[in-house]
C-alpha atoms as a PDB file:
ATOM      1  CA  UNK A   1       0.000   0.000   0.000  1.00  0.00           C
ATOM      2  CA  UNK A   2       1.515   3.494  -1.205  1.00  0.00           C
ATOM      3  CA  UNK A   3       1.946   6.103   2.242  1.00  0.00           C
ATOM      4  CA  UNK A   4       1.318   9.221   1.379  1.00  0.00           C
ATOM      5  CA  UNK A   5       3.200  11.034   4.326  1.00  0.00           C
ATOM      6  CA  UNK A   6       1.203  14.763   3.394  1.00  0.00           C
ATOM      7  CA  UNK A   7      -2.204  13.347   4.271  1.00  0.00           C
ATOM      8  CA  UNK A   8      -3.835  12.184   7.671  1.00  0.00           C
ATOM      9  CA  UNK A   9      -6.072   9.332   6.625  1.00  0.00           C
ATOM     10  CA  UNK A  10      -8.804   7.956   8.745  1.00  0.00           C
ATOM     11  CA  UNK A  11      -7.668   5.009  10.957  1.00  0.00           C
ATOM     12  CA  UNK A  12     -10.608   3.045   9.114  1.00  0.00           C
ATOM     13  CA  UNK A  13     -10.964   2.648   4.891  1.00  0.00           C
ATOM     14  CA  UNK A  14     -14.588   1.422   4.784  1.00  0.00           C
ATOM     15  CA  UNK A  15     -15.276  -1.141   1.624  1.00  0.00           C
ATOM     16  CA  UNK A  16     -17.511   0.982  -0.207  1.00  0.00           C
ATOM     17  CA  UNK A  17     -19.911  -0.615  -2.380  1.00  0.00           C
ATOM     18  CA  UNK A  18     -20.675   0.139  -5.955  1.00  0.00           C
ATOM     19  CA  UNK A  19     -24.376   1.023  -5.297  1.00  0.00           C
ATOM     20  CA  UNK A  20     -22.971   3.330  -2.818  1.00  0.00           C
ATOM     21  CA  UNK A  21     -22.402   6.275  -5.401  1.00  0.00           C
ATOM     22  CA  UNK A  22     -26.601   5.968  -6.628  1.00  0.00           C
ATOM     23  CA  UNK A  23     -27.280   5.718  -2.948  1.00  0.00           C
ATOM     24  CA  UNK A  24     -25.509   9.145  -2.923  1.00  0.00           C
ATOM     25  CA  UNK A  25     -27.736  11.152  -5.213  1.00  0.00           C
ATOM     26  CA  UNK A  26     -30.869   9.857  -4.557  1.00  0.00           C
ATOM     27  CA  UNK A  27     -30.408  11.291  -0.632  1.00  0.00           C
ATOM     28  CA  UNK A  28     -29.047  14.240  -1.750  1.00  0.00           C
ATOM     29  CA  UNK A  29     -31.810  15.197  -3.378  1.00  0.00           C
ATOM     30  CA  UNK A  30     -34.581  15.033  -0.943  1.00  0.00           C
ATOM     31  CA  UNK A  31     -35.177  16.519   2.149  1.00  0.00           C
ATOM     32  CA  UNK A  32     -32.991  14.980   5.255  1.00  0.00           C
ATOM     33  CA  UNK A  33     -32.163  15.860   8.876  1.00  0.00           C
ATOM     34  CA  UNK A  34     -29.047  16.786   9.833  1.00  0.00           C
ATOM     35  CA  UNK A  35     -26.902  13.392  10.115  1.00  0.00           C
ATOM     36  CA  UNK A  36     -29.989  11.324   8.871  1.00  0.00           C
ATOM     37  CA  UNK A  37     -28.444   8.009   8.413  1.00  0.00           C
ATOM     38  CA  UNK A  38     -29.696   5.789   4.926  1.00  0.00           C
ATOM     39  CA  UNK A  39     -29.335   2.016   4.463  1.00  0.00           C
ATOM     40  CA  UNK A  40     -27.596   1.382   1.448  1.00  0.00           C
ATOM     41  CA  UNK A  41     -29.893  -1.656   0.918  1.00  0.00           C
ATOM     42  CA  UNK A  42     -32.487  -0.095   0.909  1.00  0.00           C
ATOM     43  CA  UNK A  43     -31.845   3.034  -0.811  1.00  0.00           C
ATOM     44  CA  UNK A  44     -34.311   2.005  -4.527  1.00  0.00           C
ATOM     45  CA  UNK A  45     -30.717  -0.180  -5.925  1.00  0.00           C
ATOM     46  CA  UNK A  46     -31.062  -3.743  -5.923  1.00  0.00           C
ATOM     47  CA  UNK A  47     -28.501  -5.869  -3.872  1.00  0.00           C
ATOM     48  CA  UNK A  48     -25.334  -6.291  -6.118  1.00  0.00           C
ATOM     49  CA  UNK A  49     -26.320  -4.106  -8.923  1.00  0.00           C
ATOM     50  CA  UNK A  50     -23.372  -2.606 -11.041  1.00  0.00           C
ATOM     51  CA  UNK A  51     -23.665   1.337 -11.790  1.00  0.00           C
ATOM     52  CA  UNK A  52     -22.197   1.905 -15.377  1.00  0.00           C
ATOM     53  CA  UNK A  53     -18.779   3.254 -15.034  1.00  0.00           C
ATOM     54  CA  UNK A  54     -18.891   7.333 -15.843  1.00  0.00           C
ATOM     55  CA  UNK A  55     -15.572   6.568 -18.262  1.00  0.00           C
ATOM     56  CA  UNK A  56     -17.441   4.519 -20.788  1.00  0.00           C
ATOM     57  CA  UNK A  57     -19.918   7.607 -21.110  1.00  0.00           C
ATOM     58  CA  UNK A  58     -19.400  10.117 -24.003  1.00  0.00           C
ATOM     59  CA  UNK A  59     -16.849  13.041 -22.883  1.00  0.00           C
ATOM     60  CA  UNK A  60     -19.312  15.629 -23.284  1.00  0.00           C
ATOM     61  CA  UNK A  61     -22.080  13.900 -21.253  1.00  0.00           C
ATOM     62  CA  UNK A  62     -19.427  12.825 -18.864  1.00  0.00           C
ATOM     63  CA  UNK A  63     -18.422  16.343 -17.988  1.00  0.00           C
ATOM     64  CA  UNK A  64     -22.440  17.624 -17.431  1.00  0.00           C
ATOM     65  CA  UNK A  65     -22.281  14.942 -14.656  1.00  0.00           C
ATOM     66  CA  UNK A  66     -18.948  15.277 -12.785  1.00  0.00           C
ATOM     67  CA  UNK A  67     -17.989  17.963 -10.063  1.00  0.00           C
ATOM     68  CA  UNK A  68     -15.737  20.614 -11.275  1.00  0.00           C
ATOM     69  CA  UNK A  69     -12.924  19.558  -8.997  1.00  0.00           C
ATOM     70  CA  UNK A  70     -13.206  16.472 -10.406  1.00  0.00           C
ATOM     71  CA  UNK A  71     -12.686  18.382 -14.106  1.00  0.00           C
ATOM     72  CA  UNK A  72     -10.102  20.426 -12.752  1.00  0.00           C
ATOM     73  CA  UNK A  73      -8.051  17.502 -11.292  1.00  0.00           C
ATOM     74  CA  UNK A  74      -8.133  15.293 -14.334  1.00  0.00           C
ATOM     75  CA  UNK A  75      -6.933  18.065 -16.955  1.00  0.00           C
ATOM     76  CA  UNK A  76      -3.763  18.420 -14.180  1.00  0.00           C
ATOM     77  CA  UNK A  77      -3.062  14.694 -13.707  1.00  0.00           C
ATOM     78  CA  UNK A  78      -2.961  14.142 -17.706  1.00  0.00           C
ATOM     79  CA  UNK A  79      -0.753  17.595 -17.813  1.00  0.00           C
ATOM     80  CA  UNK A  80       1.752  16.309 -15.515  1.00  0.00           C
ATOM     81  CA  UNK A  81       1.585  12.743 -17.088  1.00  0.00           C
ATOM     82  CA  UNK A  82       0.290  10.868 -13.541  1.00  0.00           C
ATOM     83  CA  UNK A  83      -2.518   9.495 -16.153  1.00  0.00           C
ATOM     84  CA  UNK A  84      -2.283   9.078 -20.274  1.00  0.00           C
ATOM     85  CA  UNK A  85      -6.424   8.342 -20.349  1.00  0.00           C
ATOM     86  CA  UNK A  86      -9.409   8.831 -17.650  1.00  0.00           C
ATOM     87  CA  UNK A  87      -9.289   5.020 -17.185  1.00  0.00           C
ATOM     88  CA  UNK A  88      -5.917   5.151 -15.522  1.00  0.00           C
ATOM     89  CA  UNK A  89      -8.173   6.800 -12.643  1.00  0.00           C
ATOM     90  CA  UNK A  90      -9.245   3.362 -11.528  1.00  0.00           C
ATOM     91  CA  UNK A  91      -5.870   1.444 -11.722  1.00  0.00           C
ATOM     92  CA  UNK A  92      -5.119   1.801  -8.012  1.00  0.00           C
ATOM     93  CA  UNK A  93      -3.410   4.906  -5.779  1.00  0.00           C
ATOM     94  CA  UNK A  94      -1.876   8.234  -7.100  1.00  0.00           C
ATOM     95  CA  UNK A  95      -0.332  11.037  -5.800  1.00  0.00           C
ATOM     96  CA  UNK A  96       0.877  14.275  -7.312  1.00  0.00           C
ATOM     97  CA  UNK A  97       2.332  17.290  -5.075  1.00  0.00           C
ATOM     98  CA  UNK A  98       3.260  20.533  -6.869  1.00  0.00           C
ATOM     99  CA  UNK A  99       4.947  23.557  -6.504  1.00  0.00           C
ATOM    100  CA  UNK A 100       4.553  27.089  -8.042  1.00  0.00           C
ATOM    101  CA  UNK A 101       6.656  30.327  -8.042  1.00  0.00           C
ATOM    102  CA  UNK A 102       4.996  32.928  -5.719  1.00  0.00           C
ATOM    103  CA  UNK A 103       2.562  30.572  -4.467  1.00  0.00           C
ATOM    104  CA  UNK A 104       3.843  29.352  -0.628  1.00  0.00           C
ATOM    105  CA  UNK A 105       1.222  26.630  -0.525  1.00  0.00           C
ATOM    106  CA  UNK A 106       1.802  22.825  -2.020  1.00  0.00           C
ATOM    107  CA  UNK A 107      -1.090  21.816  -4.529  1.00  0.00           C
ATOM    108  CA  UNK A 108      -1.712  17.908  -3.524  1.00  0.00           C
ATOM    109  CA  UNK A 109      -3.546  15.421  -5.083  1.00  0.00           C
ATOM    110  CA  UNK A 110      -3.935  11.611  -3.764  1.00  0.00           C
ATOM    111  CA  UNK A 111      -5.976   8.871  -4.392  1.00  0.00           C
ATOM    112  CA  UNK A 112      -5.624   6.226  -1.200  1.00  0.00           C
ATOM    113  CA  UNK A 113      -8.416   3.426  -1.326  1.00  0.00           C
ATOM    114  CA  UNK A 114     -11.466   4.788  -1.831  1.00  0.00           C
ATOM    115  CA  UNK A 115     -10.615   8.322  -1.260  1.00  0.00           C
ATOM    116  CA  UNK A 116      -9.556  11.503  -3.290  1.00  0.00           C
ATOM    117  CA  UNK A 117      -8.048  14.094  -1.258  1.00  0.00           C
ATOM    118  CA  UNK A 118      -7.550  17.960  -3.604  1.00  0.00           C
ATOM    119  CA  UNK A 119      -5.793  20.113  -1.063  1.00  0.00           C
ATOM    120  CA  UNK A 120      -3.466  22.938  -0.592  1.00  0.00           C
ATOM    121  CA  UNK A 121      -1.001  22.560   2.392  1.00  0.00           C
ATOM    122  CA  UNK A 122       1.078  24.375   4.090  1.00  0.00           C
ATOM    123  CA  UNK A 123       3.618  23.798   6.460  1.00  0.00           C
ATOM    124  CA  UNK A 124       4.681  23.886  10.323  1.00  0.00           C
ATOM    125  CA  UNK A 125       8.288  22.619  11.465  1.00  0.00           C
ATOM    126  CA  UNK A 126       7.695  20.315   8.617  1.00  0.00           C
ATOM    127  CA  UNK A 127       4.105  19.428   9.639  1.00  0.00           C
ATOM    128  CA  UNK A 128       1.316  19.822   6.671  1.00  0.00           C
ATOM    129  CA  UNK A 129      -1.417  21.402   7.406  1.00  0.00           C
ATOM    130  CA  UNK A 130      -4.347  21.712   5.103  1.00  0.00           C
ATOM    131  CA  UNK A 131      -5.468  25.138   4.032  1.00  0.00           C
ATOM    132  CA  UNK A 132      -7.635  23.874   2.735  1.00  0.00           C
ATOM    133  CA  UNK A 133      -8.071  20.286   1.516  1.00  0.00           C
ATOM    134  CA  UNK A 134     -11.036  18.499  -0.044  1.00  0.00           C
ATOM    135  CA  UNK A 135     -11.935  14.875   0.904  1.00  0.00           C
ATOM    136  CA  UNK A 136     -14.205  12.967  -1.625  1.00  0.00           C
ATOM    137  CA  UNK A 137     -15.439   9.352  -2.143  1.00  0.00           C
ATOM    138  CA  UNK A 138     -14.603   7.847  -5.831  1.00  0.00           C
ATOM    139  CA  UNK A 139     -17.087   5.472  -6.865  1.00  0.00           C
ATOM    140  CA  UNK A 140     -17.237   3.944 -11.081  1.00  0.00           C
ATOM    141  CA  UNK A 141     -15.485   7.014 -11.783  1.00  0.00           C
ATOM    142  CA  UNK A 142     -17.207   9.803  -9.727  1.00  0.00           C
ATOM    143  CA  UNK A 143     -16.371  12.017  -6.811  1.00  0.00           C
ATOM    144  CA  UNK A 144     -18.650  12.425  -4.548  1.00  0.00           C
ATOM    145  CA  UNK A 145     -18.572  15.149  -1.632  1.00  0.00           C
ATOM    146  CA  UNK A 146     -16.959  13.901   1.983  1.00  0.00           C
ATOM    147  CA  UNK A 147     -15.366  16.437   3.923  1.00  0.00           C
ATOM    148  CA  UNK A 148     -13.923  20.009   3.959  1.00  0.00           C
ATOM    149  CA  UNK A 149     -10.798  19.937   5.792  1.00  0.00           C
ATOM    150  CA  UNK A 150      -9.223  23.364   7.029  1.00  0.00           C
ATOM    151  CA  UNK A 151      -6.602  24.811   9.114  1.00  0.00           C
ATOM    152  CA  UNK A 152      -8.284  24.995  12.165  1.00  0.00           C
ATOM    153  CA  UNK A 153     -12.100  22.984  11.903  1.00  0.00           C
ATOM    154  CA  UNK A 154     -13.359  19.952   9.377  1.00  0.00           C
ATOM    155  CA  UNK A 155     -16.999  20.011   7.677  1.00  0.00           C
ATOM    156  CA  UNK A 156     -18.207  16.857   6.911  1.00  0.00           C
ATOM    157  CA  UNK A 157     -21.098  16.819   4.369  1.00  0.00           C
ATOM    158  CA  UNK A 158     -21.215  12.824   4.222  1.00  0.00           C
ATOM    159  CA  UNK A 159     -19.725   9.837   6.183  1.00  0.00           C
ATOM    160  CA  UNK A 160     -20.339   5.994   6.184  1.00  0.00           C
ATOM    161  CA  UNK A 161     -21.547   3.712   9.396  1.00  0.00           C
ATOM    162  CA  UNK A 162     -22.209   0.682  10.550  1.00  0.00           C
ATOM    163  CA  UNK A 163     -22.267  -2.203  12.855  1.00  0.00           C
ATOM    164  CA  UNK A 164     -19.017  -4.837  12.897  1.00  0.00           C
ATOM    165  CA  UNK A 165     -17.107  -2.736  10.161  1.00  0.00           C
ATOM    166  CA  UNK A 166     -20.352  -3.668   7.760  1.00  0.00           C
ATOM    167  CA  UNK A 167     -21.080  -0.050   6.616  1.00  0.00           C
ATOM    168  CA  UNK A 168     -24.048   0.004   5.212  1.00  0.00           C
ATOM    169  CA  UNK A 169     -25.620   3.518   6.346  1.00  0.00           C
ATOM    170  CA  UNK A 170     -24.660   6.521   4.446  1.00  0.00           C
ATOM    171  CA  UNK A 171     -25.160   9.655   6.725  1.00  0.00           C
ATOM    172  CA  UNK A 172     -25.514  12.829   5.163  1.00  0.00           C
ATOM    173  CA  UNK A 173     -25.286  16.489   6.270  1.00  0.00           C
ATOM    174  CA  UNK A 174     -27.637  18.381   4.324  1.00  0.00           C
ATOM    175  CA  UNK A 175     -26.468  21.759   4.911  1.00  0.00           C
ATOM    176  CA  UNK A 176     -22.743  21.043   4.718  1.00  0.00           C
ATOM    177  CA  UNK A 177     -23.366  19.337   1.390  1.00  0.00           C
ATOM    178  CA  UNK A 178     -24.832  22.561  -0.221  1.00  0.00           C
ATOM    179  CA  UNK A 179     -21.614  24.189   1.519  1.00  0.00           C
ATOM    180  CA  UNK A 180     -19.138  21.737  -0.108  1.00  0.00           C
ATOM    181  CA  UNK A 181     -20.538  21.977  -3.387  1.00  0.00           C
ATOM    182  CA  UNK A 182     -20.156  25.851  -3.348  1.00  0.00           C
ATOM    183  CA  UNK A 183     -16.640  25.636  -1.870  1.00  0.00           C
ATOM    184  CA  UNK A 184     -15.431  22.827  -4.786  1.00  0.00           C
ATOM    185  CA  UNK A 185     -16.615  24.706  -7.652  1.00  0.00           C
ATOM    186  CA  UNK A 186     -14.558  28.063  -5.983  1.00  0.00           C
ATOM    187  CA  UNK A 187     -11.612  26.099  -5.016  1.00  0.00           C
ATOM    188  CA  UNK A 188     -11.748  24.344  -8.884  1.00  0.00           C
ATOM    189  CA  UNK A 189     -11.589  28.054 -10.101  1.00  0.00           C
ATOM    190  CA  UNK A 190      -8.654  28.989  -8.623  1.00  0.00           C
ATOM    191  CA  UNK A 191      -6.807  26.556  -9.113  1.00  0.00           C
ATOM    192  CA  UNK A 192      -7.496  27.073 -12.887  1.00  0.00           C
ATOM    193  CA  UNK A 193      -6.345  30.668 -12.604  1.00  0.00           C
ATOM    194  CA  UNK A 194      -3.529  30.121 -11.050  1.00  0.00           C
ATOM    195  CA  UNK A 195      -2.168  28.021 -13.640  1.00  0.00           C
ATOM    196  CA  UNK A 196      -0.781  24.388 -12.317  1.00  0.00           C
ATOM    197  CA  UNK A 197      -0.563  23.382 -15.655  1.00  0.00           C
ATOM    198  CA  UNK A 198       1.888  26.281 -17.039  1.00  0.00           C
ATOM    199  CA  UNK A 199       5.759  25.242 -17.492  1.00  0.00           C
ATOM    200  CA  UNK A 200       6.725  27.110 -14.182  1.00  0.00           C
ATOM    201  CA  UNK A 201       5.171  24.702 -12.030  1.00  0.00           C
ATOM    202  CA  UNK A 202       7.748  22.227 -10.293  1.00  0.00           C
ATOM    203  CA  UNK A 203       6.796  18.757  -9.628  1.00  0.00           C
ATOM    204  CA  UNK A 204       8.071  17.745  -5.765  1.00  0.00           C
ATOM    205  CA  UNK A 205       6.582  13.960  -5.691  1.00  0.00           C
ATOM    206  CA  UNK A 206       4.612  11.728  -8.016  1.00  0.00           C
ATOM    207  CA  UNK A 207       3.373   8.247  -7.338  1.00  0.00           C
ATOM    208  CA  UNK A 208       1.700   6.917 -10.772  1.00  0.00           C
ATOM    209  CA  UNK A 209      -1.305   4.288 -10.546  1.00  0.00           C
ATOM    210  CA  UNK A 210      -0.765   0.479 -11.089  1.00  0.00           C
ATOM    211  CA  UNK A 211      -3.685  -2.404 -11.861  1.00  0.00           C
END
């Protein structure tokens, strides 16, 4: 298992399931309470279905139905050569961490299990600390909001539970989703206008995927 040394993961990597990304939307889009938990099993997918995989859809559809973090990231991971084609996405773990001129923050992006962290970081006697970073759940090909993580206080917009390490309730935050989907698309436009794709940009560490 790759390490990636800039990121504090969660002592527990749940198994997520493949229906867990339709689960997702469907709860999302109606009315919950605040931490509302949702059985998976019983969330309108049937019990081992297989949700198409978003890279076997045409580009242009594909991009109507992504996050534009997730549009962001991709362009920068084929710039910098982590990935040659989207499908390299699902091969296993990658990490990327850049560096620009007259920017003091590191640009980081990771893939470890089931999780995409997008985060800048900065450091303290060699300690990174995210300022801020975005935690997301990939599922088939899509990211779907988990966490905000920030110097100094987390928001968490959607986390999994559930008895003996089975976790089959999604709990979702209903207000801190709205907020996350807000933040991604204004942290996704700076990162564009800053440029991480322009010759200037040094590359510190890259981990590429594997099968």
């Amino acid at each position: 298992m790759v390490e990636f040394p800039e990121i504090e993961m969660w002592n527990i990597v749940p198994e997520f399931r493949q229906d867990a990304g339709k689960a997702y939307e469907k709860q999302a889009e109606k009315p919950t309470k605040s931490g509302e938990e949702v059985n998976l099993r019983h969330a309108g997918v049937s019990e081992g279905e297989v949700c198409k995989s978003c890279m076997d859809m045409p580009e242009g559809q594909r991009r109507t139905m992504i996050l534009e973090i997730q549009q962001v990231v991709e362009e920068l991971l084929k710039a910098h050569k982590v990935i040659t084609e989207l499908n390299d996405l699902l091969k296993g773990e990658w990490f990327l961490k850049l560096q620009k001129p007259g920017i003091e923050k590191k640009l980081v992006f990771a893939k470890y299990g089931e999780e995409i962290f997008v985060g800048f970081y900065t450091y303290s006697d060699d300690l990174p600390i995210p300022d801020p970073n975005l935690v997301l759940l990939s599922q088939n090909g899509f990211w779907y909001p988990q966490r905000i993580e920030e110097r100094f206080e987390e928001t968490v917009a959607s986390f999994f539970t559930g008895a003996y390490g089975d976790y089959d309730f999604l709990n979702v935050v209903p207000e801190n989703l709205e907020k996350f989907q807000a933040f991604q698309r204004n942290f996704a436009k700076t990162i564009e206008e800053q440029g991480w794709d322009e010759p200037d940009v040094e590359i510190l560490e890259k981990i590429m995927p594997k099968n």
